[in-house]
C-alpha atoms as a PDB file:
ATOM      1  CA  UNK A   1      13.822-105.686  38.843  1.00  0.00           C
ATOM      2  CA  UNK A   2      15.181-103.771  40.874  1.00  0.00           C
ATOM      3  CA  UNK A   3      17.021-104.708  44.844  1.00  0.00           C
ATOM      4  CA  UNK A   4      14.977-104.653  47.675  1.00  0.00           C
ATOM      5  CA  UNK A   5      17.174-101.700  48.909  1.00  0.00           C
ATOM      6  CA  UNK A   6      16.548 -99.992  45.706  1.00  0.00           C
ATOM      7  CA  UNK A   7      12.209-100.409  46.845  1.00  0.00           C
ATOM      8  CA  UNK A   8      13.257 -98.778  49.910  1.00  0.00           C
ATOM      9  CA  UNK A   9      14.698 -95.575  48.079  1.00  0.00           C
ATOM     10  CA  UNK A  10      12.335 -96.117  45.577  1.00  0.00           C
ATOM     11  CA  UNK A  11       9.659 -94.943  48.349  1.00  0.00           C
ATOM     12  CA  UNK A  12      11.705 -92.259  49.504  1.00  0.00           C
ATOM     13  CA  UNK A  13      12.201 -90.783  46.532  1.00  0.00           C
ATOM     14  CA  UNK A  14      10.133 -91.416  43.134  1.00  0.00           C
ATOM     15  CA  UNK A  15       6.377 -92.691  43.909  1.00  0.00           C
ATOM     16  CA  UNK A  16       5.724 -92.693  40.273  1.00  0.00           C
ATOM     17  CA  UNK A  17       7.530 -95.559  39.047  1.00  0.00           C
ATOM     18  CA  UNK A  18       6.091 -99.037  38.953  1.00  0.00           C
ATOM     19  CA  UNK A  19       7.523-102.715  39.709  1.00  0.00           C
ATOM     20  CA  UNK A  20       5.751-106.313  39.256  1.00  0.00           C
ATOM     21  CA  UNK A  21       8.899-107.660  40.590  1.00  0.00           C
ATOM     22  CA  UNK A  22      11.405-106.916  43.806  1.00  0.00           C
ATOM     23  CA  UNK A  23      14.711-109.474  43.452  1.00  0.00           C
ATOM     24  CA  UNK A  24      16.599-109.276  46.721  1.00  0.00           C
ATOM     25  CA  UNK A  25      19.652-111.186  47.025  1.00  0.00           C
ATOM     26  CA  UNK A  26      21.120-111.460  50.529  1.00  0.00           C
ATOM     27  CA  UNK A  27      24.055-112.971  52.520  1.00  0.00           C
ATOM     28  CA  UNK A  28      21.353-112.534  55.481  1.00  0.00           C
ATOM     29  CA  UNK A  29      22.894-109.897  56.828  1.00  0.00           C
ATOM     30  CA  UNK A  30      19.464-108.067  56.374  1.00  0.00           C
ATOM     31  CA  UNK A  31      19.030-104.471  58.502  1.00  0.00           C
ATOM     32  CA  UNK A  32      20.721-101.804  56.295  1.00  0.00           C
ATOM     33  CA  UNK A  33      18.192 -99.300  57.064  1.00  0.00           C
ATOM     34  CA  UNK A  34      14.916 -98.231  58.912  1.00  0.00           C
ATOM     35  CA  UNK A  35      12.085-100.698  57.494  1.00  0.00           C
ATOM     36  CA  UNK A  36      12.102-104.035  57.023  1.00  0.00           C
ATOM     37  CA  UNK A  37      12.509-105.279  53.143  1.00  0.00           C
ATOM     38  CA  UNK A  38       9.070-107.111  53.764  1.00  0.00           C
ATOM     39  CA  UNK A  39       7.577-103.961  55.510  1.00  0.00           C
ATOM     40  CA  UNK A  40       8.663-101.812  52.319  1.00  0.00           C
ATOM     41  CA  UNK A  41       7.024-104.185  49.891  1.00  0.00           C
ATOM     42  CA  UNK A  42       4.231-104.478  51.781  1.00  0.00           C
ATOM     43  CA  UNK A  43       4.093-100.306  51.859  1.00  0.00           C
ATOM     44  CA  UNK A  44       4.702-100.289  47.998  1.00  0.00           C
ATOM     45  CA  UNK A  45       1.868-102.885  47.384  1.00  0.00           C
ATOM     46  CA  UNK A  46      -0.568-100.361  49.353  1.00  0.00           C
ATOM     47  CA  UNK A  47       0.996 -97.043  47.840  1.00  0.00           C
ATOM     48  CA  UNK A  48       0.299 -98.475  43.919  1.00  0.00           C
ATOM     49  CA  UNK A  49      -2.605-100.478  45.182  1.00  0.00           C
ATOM     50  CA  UNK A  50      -1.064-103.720  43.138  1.00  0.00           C
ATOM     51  CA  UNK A  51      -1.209-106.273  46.102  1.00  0.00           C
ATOM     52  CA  UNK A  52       0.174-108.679  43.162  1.00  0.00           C
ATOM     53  CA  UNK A  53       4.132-107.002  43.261  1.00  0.00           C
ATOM     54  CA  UNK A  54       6.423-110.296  43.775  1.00  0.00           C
ATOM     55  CA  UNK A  55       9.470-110.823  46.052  1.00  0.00           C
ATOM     56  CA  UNK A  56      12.277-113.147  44.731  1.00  0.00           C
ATOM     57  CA  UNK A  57      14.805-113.586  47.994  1.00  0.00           C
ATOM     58  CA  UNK A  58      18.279-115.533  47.146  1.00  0.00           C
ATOM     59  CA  UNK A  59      19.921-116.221  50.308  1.00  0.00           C
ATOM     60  CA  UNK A  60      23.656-117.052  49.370  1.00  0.00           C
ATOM     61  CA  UNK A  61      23.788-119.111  52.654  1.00  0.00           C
ATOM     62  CA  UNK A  62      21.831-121.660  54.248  1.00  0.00           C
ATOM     63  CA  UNK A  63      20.359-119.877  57.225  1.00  0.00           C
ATOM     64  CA  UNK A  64      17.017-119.263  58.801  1.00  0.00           C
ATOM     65  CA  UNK A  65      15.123-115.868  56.389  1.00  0.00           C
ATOM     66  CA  UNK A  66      13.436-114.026  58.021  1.00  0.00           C
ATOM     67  CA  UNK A  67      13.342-111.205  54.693  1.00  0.00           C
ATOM     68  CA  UNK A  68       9.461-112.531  53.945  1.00  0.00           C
ATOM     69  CA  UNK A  69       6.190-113.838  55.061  1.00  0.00           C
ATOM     70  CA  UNK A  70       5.961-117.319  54.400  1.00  0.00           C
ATOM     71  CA  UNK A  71       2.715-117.384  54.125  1.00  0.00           C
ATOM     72  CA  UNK A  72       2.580-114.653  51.404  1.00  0.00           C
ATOM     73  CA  UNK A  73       2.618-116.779  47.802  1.00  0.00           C
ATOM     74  CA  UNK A  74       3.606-113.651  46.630  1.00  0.00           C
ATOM     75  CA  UNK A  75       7.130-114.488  47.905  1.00  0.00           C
ATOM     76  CA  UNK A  76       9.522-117.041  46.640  1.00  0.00           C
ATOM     77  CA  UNK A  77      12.568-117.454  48.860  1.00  0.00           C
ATOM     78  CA  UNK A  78      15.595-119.420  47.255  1.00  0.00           C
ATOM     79  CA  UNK A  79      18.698-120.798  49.179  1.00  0.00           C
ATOM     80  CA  UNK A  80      21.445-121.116  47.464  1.00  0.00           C
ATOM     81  CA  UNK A  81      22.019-120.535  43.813  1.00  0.00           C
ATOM     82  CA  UNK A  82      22.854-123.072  41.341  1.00  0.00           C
ATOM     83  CA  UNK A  83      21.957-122.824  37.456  1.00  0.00           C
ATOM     84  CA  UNK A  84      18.329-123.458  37.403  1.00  0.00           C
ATOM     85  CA  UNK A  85      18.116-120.455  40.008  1.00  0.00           C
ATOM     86  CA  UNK A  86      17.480-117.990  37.394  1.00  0.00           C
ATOM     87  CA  UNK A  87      14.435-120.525  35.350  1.00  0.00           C
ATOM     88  CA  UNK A  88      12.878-120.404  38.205  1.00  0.00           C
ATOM     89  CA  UNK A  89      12.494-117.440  39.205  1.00  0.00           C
ATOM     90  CA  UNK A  90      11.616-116.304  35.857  1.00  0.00           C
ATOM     91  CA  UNK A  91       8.805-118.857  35.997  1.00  0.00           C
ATOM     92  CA  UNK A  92       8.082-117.463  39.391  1.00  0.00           C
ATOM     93  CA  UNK A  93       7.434-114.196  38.262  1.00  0.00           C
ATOM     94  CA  UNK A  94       5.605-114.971  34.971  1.00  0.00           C
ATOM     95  CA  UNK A  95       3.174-116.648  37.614  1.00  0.00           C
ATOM     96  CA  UNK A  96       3.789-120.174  36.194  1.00  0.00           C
ATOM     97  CA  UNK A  97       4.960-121.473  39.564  1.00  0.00           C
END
């Protein structure tokens, strides 16, 4: 599962490989480049045709995200981490939850 950064070079640079899961963890200090990290999944979904790829975002402070569409159930966001963090997004992107 590779970083949200990583799907942006990922488009850039090798359209052959495949992820079910993008795991973005974030202090929300979010614009490190030219697209959006919900723009470049949404541009990966379409290149692969998979509209089923899943975004796991794990703010690291309690702020407003703005990384996702909420309305996407797709997308789990998470803020804060404690130790039931990583259950749950492993039952996130099995599809359990």
């Amino acid at each position: 599962m590779p970083y949200v950064n990583g799907l942006r070079e990922k488009l850039r640079r090798n359209r052959n490989e495949k992820y079910d899961v993008f795991v973005y963890y974030t202090d929300s200090e979010t614009c490190g480049g030219n697209v959006h990290p919900y723009e470049a999944l949404i541009k990966y979904r379409e290149y692969f045709g998979n509209s089923e790829v899943r975004l796991v975002v794990c703010a690291m402070n309690a702020t407003d995200l703005t990384l996702s569409d909420q309305g996407d159930p797709l997308v789990l966001d998470i803020v804060g981490v404690d130790a039931n963090a990583p259950w749950i997004i492993s039952e996130f992107t099995k599809g359990h939850i």
